[in-house]
Protein backbone atom coordinates (compact mmCIF):
# COMPACT_ATOMS: atom_id res chain seq x y z
CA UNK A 1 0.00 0.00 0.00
CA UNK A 2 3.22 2.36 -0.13
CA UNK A 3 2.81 3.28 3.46
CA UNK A 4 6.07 4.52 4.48
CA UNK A 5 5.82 5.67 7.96
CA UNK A 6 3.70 4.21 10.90
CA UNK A 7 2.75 6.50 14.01
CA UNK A 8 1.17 4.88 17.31
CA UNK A 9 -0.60 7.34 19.17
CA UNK A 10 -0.75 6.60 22.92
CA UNK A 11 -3.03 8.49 25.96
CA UNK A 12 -3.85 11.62 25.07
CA UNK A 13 -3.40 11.19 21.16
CA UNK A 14 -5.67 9.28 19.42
CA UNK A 15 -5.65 11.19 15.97
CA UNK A 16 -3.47 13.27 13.74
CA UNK A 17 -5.72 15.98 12.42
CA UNK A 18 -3.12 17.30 10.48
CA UNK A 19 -3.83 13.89 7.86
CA UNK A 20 -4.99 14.97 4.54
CA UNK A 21 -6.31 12.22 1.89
CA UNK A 22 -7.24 10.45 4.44
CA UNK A 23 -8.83 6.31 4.43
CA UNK A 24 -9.21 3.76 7.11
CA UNK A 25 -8.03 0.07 6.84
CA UNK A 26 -9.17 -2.54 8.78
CA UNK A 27 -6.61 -5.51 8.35
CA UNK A 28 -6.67 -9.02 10.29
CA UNK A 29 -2.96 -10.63 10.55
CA UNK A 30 -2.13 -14.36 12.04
CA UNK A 31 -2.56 -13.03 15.75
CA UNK A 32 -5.72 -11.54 15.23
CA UNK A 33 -7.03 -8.05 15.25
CA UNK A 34 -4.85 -5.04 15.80
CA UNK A 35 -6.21 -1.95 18.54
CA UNK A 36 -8.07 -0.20 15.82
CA UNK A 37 -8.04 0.46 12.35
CA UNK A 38 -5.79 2.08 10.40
CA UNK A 39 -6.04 5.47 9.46
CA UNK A 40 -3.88 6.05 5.89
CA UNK A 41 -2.79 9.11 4.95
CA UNK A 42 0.15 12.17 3.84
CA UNK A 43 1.67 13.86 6.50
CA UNK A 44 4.72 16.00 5.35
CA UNK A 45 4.76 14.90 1.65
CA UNK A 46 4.58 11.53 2.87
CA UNK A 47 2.37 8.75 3.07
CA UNK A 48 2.09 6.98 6.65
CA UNK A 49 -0.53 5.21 8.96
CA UNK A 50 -1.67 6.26 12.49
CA UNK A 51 -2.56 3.66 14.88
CA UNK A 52 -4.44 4.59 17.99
CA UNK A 53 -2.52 1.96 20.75
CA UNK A 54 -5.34 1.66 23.21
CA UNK A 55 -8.43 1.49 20.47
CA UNK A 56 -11.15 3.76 19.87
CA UNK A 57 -11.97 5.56 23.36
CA UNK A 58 -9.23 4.14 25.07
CA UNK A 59 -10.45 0.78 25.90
CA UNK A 60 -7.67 -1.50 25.92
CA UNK A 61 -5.58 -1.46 29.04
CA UNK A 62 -1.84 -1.92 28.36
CA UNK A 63 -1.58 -5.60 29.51
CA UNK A 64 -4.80 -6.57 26.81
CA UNK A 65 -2.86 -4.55 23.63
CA UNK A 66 -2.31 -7.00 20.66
CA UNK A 67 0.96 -5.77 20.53
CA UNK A 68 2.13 -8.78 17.99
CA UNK A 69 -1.59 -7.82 15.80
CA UNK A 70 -0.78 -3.96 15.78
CA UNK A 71 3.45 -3.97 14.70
CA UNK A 72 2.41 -6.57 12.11
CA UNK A 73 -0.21 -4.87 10.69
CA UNK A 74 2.11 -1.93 10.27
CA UNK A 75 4.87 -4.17 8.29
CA UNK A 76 1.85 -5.71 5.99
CA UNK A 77 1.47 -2.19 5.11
CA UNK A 78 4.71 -1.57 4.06
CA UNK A 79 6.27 0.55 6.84
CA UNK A 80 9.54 0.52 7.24
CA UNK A 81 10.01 3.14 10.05
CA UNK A 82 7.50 3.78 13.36
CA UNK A 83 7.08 7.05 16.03
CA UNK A 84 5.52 5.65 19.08
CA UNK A 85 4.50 8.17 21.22
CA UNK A 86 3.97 7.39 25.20
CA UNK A 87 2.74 8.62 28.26
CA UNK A 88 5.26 8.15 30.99
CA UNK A 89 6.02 9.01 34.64
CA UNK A 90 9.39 10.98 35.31
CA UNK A 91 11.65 9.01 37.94
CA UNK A 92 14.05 12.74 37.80
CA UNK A 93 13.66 15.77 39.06
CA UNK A 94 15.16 17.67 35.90
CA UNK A 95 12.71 15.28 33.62
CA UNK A 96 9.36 17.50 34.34
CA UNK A 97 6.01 17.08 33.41
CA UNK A 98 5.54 18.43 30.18
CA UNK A 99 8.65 17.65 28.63
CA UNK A 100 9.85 15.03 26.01
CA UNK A 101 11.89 12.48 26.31
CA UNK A 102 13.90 10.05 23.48
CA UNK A 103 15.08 6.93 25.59
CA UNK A 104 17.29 4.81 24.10
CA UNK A 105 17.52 2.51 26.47
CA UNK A 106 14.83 -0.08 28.14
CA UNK A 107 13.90 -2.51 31.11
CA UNK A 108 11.53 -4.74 31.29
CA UNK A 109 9.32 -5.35 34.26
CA UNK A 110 6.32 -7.00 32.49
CA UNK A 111 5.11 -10.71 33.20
CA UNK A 112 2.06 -11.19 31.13
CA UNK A 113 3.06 -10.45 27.48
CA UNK A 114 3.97 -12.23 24.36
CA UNK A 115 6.58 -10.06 22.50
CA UNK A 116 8.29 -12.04 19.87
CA UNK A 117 6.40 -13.11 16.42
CA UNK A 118 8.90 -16.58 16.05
CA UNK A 119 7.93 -19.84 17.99
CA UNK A 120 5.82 -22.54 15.70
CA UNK A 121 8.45 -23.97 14.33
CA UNK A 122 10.88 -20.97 13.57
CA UNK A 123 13.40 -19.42 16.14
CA UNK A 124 15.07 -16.33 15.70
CA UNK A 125 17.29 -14.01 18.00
CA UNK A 126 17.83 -10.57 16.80
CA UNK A 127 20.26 -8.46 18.43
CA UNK A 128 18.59 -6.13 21.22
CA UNK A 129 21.67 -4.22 22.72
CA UNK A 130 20.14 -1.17 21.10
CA UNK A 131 16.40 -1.32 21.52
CA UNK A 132 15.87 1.95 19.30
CA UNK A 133 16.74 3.33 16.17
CA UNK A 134 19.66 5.78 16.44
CA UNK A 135 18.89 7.19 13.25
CA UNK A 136 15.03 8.08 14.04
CA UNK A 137 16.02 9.17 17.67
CA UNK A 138 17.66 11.83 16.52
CA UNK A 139 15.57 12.96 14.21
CA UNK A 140 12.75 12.84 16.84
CA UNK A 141 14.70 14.80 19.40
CA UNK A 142 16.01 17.84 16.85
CA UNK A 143 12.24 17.63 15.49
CA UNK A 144 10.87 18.00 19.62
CA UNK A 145 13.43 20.97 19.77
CA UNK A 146 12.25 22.49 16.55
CA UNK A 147 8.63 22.78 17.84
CA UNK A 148 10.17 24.59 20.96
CA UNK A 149 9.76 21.56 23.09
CA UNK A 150 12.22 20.62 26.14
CA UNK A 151 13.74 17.67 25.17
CA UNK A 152 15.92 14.93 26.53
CA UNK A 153 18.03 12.85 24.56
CA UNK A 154 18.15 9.46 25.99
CA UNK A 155 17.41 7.56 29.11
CA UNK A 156 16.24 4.61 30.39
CA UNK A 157 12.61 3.24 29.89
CA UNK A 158 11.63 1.09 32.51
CA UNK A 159 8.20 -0.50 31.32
CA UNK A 160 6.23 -2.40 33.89
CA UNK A 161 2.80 -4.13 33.99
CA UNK A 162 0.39 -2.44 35.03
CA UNK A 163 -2.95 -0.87 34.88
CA UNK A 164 -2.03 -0.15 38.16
CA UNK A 165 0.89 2.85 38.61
CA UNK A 166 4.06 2.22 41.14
CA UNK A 167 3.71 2.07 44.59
CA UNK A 168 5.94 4.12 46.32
CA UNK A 169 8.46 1.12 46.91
CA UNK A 170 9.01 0.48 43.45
CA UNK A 171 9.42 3.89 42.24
CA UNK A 172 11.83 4.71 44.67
CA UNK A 173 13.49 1.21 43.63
CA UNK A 174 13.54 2.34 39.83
CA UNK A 175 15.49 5.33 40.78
CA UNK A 176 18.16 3.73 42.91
CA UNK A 177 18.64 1.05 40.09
CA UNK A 178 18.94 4.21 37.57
CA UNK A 179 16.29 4.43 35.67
CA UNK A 180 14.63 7.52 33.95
CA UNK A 181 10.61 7.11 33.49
CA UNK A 182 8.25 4.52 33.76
CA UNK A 183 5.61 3.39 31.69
CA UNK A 184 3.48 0.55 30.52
CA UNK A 185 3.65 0.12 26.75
CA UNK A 186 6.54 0.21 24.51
CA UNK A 187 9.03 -2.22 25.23
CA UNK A 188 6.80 -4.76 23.38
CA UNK A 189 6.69 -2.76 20.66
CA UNK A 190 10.51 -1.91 20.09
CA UNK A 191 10.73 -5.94 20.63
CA UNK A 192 8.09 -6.20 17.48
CA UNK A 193 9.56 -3.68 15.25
CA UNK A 194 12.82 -5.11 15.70
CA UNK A 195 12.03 -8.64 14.73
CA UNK A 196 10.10 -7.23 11.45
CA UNK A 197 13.18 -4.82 10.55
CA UNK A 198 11.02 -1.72 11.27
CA UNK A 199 12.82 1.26 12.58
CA UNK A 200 11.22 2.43 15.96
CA UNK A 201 11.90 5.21 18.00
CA UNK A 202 9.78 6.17 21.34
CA UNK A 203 8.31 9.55 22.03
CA UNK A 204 7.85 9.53 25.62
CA UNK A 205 5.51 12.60 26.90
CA UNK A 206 6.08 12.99 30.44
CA UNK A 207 2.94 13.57 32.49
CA UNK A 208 4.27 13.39 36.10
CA UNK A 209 6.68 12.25 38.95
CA UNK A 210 5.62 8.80 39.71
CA UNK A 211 4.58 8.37 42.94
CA UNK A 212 8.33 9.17 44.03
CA UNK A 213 8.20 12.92 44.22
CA UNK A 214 6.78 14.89 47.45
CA UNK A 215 4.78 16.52 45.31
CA UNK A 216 3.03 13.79 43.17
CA UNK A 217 2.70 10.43 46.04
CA UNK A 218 -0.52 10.13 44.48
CA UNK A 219 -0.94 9.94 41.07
CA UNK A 220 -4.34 10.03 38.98
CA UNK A 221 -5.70 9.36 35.84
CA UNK A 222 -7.11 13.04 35.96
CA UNK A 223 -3.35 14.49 36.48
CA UNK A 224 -1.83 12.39 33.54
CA UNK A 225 -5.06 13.54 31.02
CA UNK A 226 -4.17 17.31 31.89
CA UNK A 227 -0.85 17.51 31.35
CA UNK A 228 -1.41 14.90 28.03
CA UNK A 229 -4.12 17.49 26.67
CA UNK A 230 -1.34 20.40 26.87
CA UNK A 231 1.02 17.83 25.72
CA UNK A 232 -1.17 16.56 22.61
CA UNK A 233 -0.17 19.62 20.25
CA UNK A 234 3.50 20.01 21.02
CA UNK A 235 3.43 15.92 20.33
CA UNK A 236 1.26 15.82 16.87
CA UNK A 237 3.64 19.21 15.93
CA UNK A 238 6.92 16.80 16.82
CA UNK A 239 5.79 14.12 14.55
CA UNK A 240 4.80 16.27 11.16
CA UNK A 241 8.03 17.68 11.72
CA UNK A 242 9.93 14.36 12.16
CA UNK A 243 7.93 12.45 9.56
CA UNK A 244 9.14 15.26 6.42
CA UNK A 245 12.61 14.08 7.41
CA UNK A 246 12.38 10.79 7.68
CA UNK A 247 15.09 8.97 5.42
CA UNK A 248 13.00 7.06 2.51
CA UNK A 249 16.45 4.93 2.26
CA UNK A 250 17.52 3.12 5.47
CA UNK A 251 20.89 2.26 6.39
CA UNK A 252 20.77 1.84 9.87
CA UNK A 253 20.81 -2.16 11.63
CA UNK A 254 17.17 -2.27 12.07
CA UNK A 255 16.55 -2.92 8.36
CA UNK A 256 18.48 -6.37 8.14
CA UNK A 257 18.04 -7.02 12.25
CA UNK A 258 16.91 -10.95 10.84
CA UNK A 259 20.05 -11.39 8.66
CA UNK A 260 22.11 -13.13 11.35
CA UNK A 261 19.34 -13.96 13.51
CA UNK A 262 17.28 -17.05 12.13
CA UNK A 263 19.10 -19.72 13.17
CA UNK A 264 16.32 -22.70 12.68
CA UNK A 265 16.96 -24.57 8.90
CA UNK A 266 14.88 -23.62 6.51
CA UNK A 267 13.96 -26.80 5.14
CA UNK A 268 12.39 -27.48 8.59
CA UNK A 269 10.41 -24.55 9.20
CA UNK A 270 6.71 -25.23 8.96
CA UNK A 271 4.83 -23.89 5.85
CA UNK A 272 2.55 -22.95 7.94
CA UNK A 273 4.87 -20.67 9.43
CA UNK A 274 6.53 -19.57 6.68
CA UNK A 275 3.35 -18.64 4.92
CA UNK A 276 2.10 -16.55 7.66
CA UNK A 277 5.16 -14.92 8.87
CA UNK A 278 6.42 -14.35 5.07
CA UNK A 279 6.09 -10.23 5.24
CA UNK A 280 8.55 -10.35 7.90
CA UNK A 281 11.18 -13.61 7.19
CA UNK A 282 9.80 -14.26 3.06
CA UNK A 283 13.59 -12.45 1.79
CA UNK A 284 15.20 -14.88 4.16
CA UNK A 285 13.44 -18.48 3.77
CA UNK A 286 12.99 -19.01 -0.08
């Protein structure tokens, strides 16, 4: 469908306005449906689909998202690079509500989640040292700067289970251990992207201190949706900007991430498999 650029909108943004020519797909992929459809459009001169995370109204909580459904329905489409954007709680007191960060590194508290498309036959491990795209990083953070935005440029994501936010324990254990902000969502993602060679890069929109801070030991959904709603613009302004200089040829690692990484023979590999993971692995098992 000559989609080159996906965008996952998180809490707070559930729609890029600024689409023009725009068309909704609905697509079903081997692990059923993804959050919502898709909604295909040009942004910037160039074509790219917007994916609300949490569905239409926010009804999915962050342990039900079809994580595997919604990054594969992205690569059937033809996307090659993705801007997740995030709500997240700060864990530092110079990353403030309202500001932006670009992590590029994460940690994974989760224990409920399915976040590799391989199994059934077919076993693949692609290198994860550097969960996000250098190249579109960058390009996010100078684009978060060129709307006026207070960026920071890397950091640690530590992504935990959820629905329920930190208790005051674990936030203050995140800190000690060094991470940056906490959220619920995109590890699986980056995981995703990276097994399908799609270039990812997360937006993260800071909404608050955690629990953590003197000032926020009790954080609520009505807190985060403020500071999201002033967020929204500065975030939907960030990703125009970022997606008009997105590089139409990639060179970075994520675009051949599988080419050492299948190690099961390919005469053995199920057809099954094959046939329904071929967007992703087809190049590499002929």
């Amino acid at each position: 469908m000559n989609v080159e650029i996906g965008i996952i909108g998180g809490s707070g943004l559930y729609d890029m306005a600024e689409l023009t020519d725009r068309e909704e797909v609905t697509l079903t992929t081997p692990f059923g449906e993804p959050s919502a459809p898709y909604v295909l459009g040009t942004l910037g001169g160039r074509r790219v689909a917007f994916l609300a995370r949490h569905g239409a109204g926010h009804r999915l909580m962050p342990s039900e998202l079809n994580f595997r459904a919604n990054i594969f329905g992205m690569k059937m489409l033809g996307v090659g690079s993705i801007l997740s954007a995030s709500a997240v709680g700060s864990l530092r007191e110079d990353f403030k509500p309202l500001h932006i960060v670009v992590p590029d590194q994460f940690f994974d508290r989760t224990t409920s989640r399915i976040s590799t498309f391989f199994g059934r036959g077919l076993v693949a491990h692609v290198a994860f040292a550097h969960p996000l795209c250098g190249v579109l990083s960058a390009i996010a953070a100078d684009s978060a700067e060129r709307v006026g935005a207070t960026v920071h440029r890397g950091g640690t994501y530590v992504c935990m289970e959820g629905p329920q936010f930190s208790t005051v324990a674990e936030s203050n254990a995140y800190r000690q251990w060094g991470m940056d902000i906490v959220g619920m969502t995109n590890l699986q993602e980056a995981k995703l992207a990276r097994e399908a060679e799609i270039c990812y890069v997360t937006i993260a929109l800071v909404t608050d201190y955690d629990c953590w801070h003197p000032d926020h030991d009790s954080v609520t959904v009505e807190m985060i949706i403020r500071n999201l709603t002033e967020n929204a613009e500065t975030a939907r302004r960030l990703i125009a900007d970022a997606v008009a200089r997105v590089p139409a040829e990639r060179t970075c690692p994520c675009a051949s991430a599988l080419a050492t990484a299948i190690i099961t023979r390919p005469s053995v590999v199920p057809s099954a498999t094959k046939r329904e993971l071929a967007p992703i692995v087809g190049k590499y098992l002929t």
